[in-house]
C-alpha atoms as a PDB file:
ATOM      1  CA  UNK A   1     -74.876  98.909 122.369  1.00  0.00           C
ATOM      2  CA  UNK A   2     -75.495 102.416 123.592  1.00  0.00           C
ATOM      3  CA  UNK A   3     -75.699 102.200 127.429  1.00  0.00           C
ATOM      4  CA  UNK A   4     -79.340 103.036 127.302  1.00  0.00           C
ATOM      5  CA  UNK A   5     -79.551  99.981 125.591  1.00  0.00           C
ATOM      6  CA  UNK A   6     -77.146  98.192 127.764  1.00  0.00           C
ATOM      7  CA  UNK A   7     -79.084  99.284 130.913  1.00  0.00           C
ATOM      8  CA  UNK A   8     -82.429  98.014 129.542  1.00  0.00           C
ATOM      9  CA  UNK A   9     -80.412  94.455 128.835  1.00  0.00           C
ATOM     10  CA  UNK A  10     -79.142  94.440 132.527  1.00  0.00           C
ATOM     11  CA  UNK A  11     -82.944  95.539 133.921  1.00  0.00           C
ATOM     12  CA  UNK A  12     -84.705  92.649 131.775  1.00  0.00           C
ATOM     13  CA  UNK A  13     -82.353  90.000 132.979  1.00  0.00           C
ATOM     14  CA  UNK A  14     -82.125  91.433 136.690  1.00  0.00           C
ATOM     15  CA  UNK A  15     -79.602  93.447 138.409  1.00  0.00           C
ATOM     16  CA  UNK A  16     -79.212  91.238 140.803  1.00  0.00           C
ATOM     17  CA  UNK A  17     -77.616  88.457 138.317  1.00  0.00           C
ATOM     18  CA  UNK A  18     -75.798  91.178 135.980  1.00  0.00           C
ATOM     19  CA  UNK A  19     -73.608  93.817 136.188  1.00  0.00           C
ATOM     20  CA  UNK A  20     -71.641  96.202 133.904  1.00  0.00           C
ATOM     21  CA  UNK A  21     -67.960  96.724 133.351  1.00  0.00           C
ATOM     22  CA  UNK A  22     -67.941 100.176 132.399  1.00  0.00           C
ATOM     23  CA  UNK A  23     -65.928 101.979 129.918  1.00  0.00           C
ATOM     24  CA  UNK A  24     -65.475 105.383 128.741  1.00  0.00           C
ATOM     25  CA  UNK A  25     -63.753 104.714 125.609  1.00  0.00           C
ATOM     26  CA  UNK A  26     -65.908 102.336 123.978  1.00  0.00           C
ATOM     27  CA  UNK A  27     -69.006 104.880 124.519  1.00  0.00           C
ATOM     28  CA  UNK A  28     -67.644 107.120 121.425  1.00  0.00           C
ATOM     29  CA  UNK A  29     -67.431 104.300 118.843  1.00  0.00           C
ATOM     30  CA  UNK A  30     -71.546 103.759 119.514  1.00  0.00           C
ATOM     31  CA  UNK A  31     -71.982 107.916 119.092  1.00  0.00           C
ATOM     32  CA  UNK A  32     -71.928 108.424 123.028  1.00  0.00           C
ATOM     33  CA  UNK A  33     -70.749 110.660 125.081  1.00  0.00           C
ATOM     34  CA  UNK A  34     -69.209 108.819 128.266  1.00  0.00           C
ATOM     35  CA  UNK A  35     -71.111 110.562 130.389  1.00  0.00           C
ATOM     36  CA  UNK A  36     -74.331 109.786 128.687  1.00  0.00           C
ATOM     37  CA  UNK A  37     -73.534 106.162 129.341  1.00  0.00           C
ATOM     38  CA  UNK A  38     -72.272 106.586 132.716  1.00  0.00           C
ATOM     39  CA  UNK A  39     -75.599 107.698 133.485  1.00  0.00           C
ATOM     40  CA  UNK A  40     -77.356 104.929 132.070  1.00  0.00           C
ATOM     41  CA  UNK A  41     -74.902 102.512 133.557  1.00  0.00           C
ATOM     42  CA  UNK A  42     -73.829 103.471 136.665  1.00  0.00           C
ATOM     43  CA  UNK A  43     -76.151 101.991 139.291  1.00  0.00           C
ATOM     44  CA  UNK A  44     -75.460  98.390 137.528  1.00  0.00           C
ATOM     45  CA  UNK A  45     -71.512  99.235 137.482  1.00  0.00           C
ATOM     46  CA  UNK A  46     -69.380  96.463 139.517  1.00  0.00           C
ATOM     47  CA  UNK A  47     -65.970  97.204 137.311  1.00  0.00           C
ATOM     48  CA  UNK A  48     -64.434  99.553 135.387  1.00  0.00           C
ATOM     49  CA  UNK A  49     -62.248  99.874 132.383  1.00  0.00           C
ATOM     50  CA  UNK A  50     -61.433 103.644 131.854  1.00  0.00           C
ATOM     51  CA  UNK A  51     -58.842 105.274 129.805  1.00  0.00           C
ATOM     52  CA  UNK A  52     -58.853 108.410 127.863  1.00  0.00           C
ATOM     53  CA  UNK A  53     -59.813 109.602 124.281  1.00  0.00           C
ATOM     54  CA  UNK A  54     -59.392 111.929 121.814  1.00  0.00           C
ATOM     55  CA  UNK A  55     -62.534 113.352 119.315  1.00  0.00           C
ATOM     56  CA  UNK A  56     -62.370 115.522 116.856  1.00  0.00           C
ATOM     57  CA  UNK A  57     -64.689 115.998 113.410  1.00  0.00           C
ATOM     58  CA  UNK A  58     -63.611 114.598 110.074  1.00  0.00           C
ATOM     59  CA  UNK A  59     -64.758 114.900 106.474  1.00  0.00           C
ATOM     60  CA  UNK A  60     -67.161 111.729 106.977  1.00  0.00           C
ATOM     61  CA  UNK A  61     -68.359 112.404 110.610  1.00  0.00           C
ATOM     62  CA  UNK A  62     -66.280 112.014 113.463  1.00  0.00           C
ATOM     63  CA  UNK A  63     -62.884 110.093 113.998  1.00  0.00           C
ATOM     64  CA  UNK A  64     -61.521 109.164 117.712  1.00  0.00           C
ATOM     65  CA  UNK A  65     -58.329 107.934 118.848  1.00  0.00           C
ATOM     66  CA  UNK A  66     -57.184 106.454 121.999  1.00  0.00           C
ATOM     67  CA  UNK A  67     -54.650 108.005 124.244  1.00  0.00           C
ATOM     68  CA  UNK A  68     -52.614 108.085 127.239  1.00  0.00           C
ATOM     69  CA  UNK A  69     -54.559 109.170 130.597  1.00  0.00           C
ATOM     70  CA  UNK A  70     -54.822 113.191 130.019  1.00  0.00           C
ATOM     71  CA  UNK A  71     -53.900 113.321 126.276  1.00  0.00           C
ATOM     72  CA  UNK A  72     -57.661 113.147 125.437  1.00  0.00           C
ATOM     73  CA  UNK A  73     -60.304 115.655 125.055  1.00  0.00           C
ATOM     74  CA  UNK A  74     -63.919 114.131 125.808  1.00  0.00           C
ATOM     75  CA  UNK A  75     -64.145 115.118 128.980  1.00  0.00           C
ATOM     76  CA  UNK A  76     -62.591 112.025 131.307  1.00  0.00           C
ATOM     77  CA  UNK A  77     -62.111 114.272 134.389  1.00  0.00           C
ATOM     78  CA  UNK A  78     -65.577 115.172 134.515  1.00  0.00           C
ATOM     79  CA  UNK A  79     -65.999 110.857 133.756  1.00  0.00           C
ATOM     80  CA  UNK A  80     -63.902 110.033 136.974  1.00  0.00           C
ATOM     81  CA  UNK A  81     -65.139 112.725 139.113  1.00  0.00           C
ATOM     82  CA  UNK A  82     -69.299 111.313 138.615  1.00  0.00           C
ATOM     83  CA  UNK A  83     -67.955 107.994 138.667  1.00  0.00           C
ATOM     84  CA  UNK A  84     -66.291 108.443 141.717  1.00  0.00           C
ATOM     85  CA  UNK A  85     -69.617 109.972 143.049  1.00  0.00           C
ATOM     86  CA  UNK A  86     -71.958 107.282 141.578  1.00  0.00           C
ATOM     87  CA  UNK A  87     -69.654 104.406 141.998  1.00  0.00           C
ATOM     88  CA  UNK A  88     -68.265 105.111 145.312  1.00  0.00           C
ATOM     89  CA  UNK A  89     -67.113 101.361 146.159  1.00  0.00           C
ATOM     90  CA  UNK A  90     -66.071 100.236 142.708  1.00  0.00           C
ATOM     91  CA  UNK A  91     -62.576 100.854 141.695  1.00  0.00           C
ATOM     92  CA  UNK A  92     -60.869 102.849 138.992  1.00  0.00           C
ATOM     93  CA  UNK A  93     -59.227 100.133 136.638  1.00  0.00           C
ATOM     94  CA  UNK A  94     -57.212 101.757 133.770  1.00  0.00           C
ATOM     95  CA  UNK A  95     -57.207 100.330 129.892  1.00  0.00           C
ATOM     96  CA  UNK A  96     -54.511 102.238 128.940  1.00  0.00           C
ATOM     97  CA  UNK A  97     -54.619 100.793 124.586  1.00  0.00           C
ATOM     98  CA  UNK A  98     -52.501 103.448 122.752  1.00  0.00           C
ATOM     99  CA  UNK A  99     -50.958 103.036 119.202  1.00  0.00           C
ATOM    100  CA  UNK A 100     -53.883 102.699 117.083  1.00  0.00           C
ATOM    101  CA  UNK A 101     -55.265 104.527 114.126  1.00  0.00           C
ATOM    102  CA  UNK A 102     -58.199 106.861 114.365  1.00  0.00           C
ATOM    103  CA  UNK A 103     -61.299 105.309 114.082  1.00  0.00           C
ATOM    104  CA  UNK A 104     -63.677 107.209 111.598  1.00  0.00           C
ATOM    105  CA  UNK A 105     -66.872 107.040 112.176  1.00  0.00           C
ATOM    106  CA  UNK A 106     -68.900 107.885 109.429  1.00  0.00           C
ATOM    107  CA  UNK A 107     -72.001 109.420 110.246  1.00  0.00           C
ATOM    108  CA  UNK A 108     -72.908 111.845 107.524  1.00  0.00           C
ATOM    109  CA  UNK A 109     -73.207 109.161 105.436  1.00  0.00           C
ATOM    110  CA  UNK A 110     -76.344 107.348 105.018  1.00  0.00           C
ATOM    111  CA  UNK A 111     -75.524 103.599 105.386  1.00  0.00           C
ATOM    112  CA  UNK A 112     -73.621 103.867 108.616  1.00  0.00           C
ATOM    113  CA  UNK A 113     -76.697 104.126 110.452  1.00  0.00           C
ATOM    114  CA  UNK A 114     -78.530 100.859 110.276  1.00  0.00           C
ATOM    115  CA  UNK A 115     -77.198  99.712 113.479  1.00  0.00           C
ATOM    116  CA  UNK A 116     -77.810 103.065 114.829  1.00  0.00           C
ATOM    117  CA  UNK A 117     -81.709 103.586 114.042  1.00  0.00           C
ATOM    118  CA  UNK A 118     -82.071 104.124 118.221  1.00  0.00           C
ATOM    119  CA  UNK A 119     -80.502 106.958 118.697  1.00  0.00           C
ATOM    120  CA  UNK A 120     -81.599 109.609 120.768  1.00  0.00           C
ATOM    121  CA  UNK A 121     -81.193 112.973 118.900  1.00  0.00           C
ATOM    122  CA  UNK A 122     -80.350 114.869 122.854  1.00  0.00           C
ATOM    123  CA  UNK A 123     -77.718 111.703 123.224  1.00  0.00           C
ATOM    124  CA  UNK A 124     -76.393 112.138 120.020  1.00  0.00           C
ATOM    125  CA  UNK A 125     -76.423 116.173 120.466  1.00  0.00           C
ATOM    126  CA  UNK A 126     -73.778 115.505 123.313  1.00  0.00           C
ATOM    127  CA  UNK A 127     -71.565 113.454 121.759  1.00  0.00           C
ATOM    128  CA  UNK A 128     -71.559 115.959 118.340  1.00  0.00           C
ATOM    129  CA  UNK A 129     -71.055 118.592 121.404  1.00  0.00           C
ATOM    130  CA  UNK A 130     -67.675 116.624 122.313  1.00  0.00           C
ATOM    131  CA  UNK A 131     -66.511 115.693 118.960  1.00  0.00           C
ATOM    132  CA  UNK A 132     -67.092 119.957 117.291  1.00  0.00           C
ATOM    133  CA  UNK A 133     -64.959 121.424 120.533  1.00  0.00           C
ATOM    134  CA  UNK A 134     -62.143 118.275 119.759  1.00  0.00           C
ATOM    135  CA  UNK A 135     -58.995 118.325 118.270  1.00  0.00           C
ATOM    136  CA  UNK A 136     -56.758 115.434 116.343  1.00  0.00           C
ATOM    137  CA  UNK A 137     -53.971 114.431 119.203  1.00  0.00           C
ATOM    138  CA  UNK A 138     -50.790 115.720 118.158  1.00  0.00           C
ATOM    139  CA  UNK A 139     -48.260 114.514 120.759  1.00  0.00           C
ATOM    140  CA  UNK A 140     -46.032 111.371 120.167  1.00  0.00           C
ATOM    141  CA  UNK A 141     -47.820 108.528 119.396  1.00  0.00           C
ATOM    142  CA  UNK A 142     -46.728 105.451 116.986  1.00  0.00           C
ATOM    143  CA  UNK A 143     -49.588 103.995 115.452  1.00  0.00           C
ATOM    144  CA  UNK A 144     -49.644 100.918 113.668  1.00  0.00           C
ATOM    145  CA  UNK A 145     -52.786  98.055 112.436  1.00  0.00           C
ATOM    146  CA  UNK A 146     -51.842  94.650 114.704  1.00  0.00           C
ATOM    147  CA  UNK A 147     -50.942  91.989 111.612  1.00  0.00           C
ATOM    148  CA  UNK A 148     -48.414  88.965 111.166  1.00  0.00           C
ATOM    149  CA  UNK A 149     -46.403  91.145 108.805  1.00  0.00           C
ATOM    150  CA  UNK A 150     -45.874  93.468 111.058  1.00  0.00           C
ATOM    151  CA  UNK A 151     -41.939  93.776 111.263  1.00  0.00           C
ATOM    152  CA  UNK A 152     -40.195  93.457 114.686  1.00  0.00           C
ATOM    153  CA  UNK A 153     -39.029  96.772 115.103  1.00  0.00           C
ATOM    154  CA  UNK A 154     -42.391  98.161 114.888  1.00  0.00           C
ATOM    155  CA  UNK A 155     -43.492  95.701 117.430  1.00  0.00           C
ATOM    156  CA  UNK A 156     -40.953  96.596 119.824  1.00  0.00           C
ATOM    157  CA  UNK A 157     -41.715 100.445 119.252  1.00  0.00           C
ATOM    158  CA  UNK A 158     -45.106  99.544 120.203  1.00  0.00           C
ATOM    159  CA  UNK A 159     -44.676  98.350 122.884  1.00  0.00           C
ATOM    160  CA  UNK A 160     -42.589 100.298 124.026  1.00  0.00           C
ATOM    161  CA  UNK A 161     -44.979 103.522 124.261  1.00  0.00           C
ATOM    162  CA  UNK A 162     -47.336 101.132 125.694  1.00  0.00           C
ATOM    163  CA  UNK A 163     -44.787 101.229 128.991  1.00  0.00           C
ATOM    164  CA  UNK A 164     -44.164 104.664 128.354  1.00  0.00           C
ATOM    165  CA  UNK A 165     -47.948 105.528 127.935  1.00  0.00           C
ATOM    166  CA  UNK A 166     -49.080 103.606 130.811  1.00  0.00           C
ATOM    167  CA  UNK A 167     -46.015 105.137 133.324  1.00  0.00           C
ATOM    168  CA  UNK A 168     -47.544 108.501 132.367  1.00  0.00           C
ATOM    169  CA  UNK A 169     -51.263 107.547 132.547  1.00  0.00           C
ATOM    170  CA  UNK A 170     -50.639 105.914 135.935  1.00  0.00           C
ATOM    171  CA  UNK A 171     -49.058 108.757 136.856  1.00  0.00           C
ATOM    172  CA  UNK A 172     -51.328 111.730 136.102  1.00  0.00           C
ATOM    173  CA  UNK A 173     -54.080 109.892 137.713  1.00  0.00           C
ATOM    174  CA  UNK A 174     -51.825 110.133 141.049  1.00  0.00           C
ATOM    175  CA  UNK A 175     -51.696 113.943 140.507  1.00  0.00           C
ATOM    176  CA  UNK A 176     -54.977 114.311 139.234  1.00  0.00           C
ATOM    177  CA  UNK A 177     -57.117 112.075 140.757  1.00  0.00           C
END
């Protein structure tokens, strides 16, 4: 759900019995911009799961990646700086999930958009804004699909620059933030 969507869910069963865990990362795999759904969301936000994100355009549409806290390029200090604003007294909780493949997400094709038949062209025209002025990541990162067959070492890798990832995410939100 777009958090349009999401917000009309939360006003139809009562805001007073529902509330919204946030997050900015999951707002680009519905064709979001964070801030789009922040908007939508905030007033019904109780907790948070933020982390950082890299957009860029591909072939097919748009691919994004997950990344450490100020790898990413859709725009999270702007994020935490309204959220702090519109959700003074709920906290920051990071989701730092790094090591996975770019998602694509194939919007000049045709049949990716049943799902999506609710968009909002000025919505949409903000994400397309984030994902034309983004860039692949190109720092470290391991990436790797989560399966049985996956050998140890990889594991172990992964997790790994999970620690490593989180140290540094925890950390430039100290300095940052």
């Amino acid at each position: 759900l777009q958090g349009r969507e999401l917000r009309e869910l939360v006003e139809r069963a009562g805001p007073d019995t529902v509330g919204v865990c946030i997050d900015n990362g999951n707002p680009l795999w519905t064709l979001e911009d964070p801030l789009v759904t922040l908007e939508h969301l905030g007033p019904y936000t109780v907790t948070s799961h933020i982390r950082d994100t890299s957009a860029w355009a591909h072939p097919r549409g748009a691919a994004v990646q997950w990344v450490a806290m100020g790898d990413g390029n859709t725009g999270l200090d702007a994020f935490i700086n309204e959220y702090k604003r519109v959700c003074a007294d709920v906290p920051v909780t990071l989701e730092i999930i790094t090591g996975g493949a770019p998602r694509v997400l194939p919007y000049l094709e045709p049949d990716f958009w049943g799902p999506y038949k609710g968009v909002l062209a000025h919505e949409f025209a903000r994400f397309e804004k984030l994902v034309r002025e983004g860039q692949p990541f190109i720092g470290t990162m391991l990436t790797a699909t989560q399966n049985p067959e996956l050998p140890d070492e990889y594991r172990a890798a992964l997790v790994a620059q999970q620690r490593v990832d989180l140290e540094r995410s925890v950390q430039y939100c100290k300095q940052v933030h």
